[in-house]
Protein backbone atom coordinates (compact mmCIF):
# COMPACT_ATOMS: atom_id res chain seq x y z
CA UNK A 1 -108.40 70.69 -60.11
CA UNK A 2 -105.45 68.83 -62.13
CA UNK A 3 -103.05 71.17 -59.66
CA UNK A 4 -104.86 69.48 -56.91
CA UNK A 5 -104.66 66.44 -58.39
CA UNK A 6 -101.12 66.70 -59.27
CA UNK A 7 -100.30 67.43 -55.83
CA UNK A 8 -102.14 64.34 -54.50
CA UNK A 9 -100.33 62.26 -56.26
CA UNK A 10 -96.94 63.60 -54.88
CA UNK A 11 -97.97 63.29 -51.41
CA UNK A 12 -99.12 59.70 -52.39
CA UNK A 13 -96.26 58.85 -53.71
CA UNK A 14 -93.40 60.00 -51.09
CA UNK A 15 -95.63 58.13 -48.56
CA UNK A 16 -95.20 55.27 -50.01
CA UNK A 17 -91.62 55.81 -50.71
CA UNK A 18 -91.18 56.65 -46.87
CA UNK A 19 -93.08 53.51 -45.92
CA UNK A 20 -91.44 51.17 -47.98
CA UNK A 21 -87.80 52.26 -47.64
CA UNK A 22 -85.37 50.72 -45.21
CA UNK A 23 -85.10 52.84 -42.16
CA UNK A 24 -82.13 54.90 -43.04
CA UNK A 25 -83.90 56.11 -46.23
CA UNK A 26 -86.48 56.52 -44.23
CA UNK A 27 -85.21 59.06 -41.76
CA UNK A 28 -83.55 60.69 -44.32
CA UNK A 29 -86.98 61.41 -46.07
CA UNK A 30 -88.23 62.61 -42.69
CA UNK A 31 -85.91 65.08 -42.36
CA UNK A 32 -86.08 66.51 -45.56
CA UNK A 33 -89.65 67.01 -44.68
CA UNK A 34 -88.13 68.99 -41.34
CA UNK A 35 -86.07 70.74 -42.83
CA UNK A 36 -88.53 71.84 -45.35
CA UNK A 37 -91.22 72.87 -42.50
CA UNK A 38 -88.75 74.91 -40.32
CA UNK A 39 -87.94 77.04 -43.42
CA UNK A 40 -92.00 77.50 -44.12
CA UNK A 41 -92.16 78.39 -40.96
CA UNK A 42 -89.51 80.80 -40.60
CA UNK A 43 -90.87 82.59 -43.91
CA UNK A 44 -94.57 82.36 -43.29
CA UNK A 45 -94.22 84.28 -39.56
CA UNK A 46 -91.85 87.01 -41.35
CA UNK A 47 -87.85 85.74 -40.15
CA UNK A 48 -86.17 84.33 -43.24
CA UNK A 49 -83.65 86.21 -42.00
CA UNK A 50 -83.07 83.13 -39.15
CA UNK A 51 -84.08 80.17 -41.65
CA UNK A 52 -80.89 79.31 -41.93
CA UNK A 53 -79.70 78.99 -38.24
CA UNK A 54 -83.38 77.49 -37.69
CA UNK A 55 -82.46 74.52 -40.39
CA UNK A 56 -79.23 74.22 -38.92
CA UNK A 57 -80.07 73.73 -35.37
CA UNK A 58 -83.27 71.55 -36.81
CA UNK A 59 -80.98 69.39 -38.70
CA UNK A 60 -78.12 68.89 -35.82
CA UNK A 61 -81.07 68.52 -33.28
CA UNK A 62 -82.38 65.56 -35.62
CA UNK A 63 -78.78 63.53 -36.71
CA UNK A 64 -78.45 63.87 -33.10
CA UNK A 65 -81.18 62.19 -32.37
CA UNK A 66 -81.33 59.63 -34.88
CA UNK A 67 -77.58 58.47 -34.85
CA UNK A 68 -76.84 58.73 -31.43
CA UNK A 69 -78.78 55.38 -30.29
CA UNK A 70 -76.25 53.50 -32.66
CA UNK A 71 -73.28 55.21 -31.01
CA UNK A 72 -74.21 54.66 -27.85
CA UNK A 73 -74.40 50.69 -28.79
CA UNK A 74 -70.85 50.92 -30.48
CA UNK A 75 -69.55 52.75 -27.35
CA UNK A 76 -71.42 50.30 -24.92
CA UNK A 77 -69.46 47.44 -25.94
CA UNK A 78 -66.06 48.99 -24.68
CA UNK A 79 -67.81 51.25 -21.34
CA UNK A 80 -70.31 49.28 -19.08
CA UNK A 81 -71.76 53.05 -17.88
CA UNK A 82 -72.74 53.61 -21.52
CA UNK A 83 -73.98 50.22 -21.67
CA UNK A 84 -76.35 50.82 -18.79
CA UNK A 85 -77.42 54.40 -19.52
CA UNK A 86 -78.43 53.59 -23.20
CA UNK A 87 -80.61 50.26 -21.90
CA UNK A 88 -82.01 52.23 -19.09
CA UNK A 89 -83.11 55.04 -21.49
CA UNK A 90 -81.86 57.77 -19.27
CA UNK A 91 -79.03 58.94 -21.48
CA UNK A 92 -82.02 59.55 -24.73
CA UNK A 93 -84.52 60.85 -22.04
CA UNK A 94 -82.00 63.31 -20.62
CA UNK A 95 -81.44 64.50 -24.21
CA UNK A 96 -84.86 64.86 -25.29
CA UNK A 97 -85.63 67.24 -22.22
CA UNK A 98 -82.40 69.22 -23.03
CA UNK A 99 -83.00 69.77 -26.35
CA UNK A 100 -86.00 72.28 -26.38
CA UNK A 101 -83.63 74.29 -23.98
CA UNK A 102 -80.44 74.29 -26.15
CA UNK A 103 -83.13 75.13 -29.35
CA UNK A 104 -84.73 77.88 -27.36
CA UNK A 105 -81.22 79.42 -25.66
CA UNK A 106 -79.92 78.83 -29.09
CA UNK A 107 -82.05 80.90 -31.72
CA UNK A 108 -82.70 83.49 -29.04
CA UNK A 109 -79.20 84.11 -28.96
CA UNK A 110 -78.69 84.49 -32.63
CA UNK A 111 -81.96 86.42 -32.76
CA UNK A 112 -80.22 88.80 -30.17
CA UNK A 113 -77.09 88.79 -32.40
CA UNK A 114 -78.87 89.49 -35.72
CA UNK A 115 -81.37 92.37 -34.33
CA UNK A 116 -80.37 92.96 -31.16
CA UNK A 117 -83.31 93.29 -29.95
CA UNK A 118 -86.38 90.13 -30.52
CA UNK A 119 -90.04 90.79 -31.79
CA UNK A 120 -92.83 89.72 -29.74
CA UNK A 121 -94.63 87.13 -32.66
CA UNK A 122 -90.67 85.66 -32.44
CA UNK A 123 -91.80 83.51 -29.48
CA UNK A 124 -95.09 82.57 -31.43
CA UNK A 125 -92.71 81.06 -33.63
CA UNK A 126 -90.42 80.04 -31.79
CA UNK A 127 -92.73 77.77 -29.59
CA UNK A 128 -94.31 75.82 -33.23
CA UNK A 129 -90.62 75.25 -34.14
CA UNK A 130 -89.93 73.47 -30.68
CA UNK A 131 -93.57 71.80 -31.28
CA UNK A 132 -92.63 71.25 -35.24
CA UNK A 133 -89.67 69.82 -33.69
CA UNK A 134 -90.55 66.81 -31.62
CA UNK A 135 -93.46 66.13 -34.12
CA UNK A 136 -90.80 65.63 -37.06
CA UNK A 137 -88.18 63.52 -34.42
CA UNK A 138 -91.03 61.36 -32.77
CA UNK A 139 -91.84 60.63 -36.78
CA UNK A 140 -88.38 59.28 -37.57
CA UNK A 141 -88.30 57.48 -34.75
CA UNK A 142 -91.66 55.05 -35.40
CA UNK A 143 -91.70 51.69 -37.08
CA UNK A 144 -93.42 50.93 -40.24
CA UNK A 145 -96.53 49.79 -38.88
CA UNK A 146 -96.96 52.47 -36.54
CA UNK A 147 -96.34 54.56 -39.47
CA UNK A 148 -98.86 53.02 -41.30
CA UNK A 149 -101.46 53.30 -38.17
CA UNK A 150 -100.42 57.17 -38.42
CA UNK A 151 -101.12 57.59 -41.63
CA UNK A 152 -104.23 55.98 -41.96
CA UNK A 153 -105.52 57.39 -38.82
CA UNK A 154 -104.60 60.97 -39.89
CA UNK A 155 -105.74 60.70 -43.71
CA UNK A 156 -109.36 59.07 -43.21
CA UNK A 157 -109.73 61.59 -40.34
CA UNK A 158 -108.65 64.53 -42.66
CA UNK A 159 -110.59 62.94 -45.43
CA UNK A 160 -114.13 62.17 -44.28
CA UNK A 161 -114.26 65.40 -41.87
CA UNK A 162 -114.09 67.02 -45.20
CA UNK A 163 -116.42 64.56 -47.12
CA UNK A 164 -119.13 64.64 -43.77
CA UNK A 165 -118.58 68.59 -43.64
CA UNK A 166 -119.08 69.14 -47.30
CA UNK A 167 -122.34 67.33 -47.96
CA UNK A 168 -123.99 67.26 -43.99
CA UNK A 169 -122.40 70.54 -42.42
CA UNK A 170 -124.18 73.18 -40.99
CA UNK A 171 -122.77 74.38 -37.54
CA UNK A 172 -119.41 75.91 -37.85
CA UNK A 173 -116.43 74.56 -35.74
CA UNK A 174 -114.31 77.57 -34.90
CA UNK A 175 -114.97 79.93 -37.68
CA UNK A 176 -112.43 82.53 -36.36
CA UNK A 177 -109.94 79.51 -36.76
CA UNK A 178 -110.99 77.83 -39.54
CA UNK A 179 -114.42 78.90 -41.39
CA UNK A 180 -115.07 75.73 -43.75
CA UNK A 181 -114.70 73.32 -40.68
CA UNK A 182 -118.12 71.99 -39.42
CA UNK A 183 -119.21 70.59 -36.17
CA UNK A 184 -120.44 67.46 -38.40
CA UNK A 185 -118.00 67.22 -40.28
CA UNK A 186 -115.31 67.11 -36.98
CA UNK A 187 -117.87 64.39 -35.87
CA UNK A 188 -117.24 62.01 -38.92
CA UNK A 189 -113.76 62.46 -39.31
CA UNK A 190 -114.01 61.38 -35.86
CA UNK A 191 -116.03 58.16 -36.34
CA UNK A 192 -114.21 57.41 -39.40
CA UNK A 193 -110.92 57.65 -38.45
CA UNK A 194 -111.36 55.77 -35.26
CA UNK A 195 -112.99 53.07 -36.68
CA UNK A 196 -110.65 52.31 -39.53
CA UNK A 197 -107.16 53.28 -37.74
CA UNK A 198 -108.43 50.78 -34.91
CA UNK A 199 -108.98 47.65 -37.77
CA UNK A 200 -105.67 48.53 -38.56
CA UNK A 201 -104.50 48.37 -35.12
CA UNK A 202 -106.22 45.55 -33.78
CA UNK A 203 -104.88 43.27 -37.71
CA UNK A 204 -101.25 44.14 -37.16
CA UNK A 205 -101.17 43.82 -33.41
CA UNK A 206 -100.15 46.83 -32.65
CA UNK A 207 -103.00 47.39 -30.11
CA UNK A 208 -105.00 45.05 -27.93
CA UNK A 209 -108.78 44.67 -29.38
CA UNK A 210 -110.76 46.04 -27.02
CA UNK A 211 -112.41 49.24 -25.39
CA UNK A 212 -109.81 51.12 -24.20
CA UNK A 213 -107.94 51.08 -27.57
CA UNK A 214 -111.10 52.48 -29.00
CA UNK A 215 -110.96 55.16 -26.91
CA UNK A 216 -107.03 55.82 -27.47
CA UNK A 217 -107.62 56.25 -31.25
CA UNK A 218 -110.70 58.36 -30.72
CA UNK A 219 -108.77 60.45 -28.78
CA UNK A 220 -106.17 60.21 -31.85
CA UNK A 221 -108.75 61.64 -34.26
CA UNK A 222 -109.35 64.68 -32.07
CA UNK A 223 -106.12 65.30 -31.85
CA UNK A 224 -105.49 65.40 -35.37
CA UNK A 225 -107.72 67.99 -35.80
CA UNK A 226 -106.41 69.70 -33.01
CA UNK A 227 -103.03 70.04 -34.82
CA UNK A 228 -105.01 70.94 -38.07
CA UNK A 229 -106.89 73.79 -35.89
CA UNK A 230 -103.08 74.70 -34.33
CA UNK A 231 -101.39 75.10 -37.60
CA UNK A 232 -104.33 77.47 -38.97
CA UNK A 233 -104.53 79.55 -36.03
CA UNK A 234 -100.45 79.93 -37.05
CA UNK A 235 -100.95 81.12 -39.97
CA UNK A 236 -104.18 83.32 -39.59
CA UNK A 237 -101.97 85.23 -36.82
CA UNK A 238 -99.50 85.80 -39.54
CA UNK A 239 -101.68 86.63 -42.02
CA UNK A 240 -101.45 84.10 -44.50
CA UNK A 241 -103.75 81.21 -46.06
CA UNK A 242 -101.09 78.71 -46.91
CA UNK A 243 -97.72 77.78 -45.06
CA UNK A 244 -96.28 77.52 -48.65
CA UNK A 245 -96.42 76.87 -52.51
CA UNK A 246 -94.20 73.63 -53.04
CA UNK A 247 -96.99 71.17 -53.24
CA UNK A 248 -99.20 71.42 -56.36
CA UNK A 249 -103.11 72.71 -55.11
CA UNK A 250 -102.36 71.64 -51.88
CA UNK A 251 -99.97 74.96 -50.24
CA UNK A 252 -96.88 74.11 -47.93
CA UNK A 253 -95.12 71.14 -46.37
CA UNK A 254 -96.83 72.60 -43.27
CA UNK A 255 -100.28 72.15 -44.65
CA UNK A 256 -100.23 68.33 -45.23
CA UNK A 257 -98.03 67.09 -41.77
CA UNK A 258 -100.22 69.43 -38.99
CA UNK A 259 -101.82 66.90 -38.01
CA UNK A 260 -99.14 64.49 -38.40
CA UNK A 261 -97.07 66.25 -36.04
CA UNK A 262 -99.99 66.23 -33.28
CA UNK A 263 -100.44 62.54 -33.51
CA UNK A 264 -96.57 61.36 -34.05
CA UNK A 265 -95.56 61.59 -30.35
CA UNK A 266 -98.21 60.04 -29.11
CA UNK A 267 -97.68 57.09 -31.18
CA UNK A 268 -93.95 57.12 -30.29
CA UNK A 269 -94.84 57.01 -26.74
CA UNK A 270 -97.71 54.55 -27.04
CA UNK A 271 -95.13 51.57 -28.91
CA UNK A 272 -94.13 52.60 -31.92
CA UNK A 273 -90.92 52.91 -31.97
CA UNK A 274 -88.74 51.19 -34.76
């Protein structure tokens, strides 16, 4: 229990560090949680032996990502194309369909290279480290209030699914997925977390008041348990009950942003970017 605890408090803590740091910090911190994921990931599924080429093409996927809307600005200034590519969005779009191709090509290659030959769980992983991806990117790239919407979407969501489940559960979710997950308990986290994420919403003005933002957040809260359900159904194929050991009580990095990385680019598509 004070493990638990313990580990609360860290996760606490570096969320409120994230949210109140200026946005460069703030990236930073995003990535280190990345980086962090894509070497859980790479251990849990059995292929240390590509963490480092994972974190590497991670890491220049992500700089990329977040520096190059800066240099295009810079650059702009000087060539009117650049000007109008950046403003139009097409130059960013065209990069964010490329990159799960030069990720994919990439690490195959070096998996080819290293074994000469790839294992068939390889692709398993290699498909939740595009997915782990574009969670972690679409994350660095939302404002502070979005960021806030996230989080309190995802946490009361997480938190009274567990409460609802613990005390009023009786019909199992997916027990072949998950066994302590109820039907009830999916159902409250459901209720809860649209109710309070759309308060949120509606007092910042991030999201008209009305019906159809109730639904969009609903639809939020399932989808944060759908990347809860996606990251255990990971890790049961390989075997293992946590992604990790680096947070006190609580297992991996993996363990604490699943649903984080469901809900992130749907956010960053709905507004939120900074």
């Amino acid at each position: 229990m004070r493990k638990r605890l313990l580990g609360a408090v860290i996760v606490v803590a570096y969320t409120l560090l994230m949210f109140f740091s200026p946005q460069h910090v703030y990236a930073l911190l995003v990535y280190v949680i990345g980086a962090l994921a894509v070497g859980e990931l790479f251990s849990l599924s059995g292929f240390s032996r590509y963490q480092t080429a994972a974190v590497l093409l991670f890491s220049l996927i992500f700089l990329t990502f977040v520096n190059v809307p800066g240099a295009i600005k810079l650059l702009s200034h000087i060539y009117t194309n650049l000007a109008i590519s950046f403003y139009s969005g097409t130059f960013i779009s065209s990069l964010l369909i490329l990159s799960p191709l030069f990720l994919f090509l990439s690490l195959f290659t070096y998996a080819l290279i290293v074994d000469s030959s790839v294992d068939k769980d390889f692709f398993t992983t290699l498909a939740f480290f595009l997915y782990l991806t574009f969670g972690i990117l679409s994350l660095s790239a939302l404002s502070r209030e979005y960021f806030l919407l996230l989080i309190s979407l995802v946490w009361s969501t997480d938190t009274f699914a567990y409460l609802v489940g613990k005390y009023f559960g009786r019909k199992k979710l997916i027990p072949s997925v998950s066994p302590k997950k109820t039907v009830e308990g999916s159902i409250g986290g459901s209720v809860a977390g649209t109710l309070i994420s759309y308060i949120l919403a509606v007092k910042l003005s991030l999201l008209p008041d009305g019906f159809i933002t109730l639904l969009l957040l609903f639809l939020l809260t399932l989808v944060s348990q759908i990347g809860d359900l996606f990251e255990s159904a990971l890790k049961r194929s390989f075997g293992v009950k946590d992604s990790g050991n680096i947070i006190p009580g609580h297992g991996g990095i993996l363990d604490r942003i699943d649903s984080t990385l469901a809900v992130a680019p749907v956010l960053f598509v709905v507004g939120g970017i900074s």
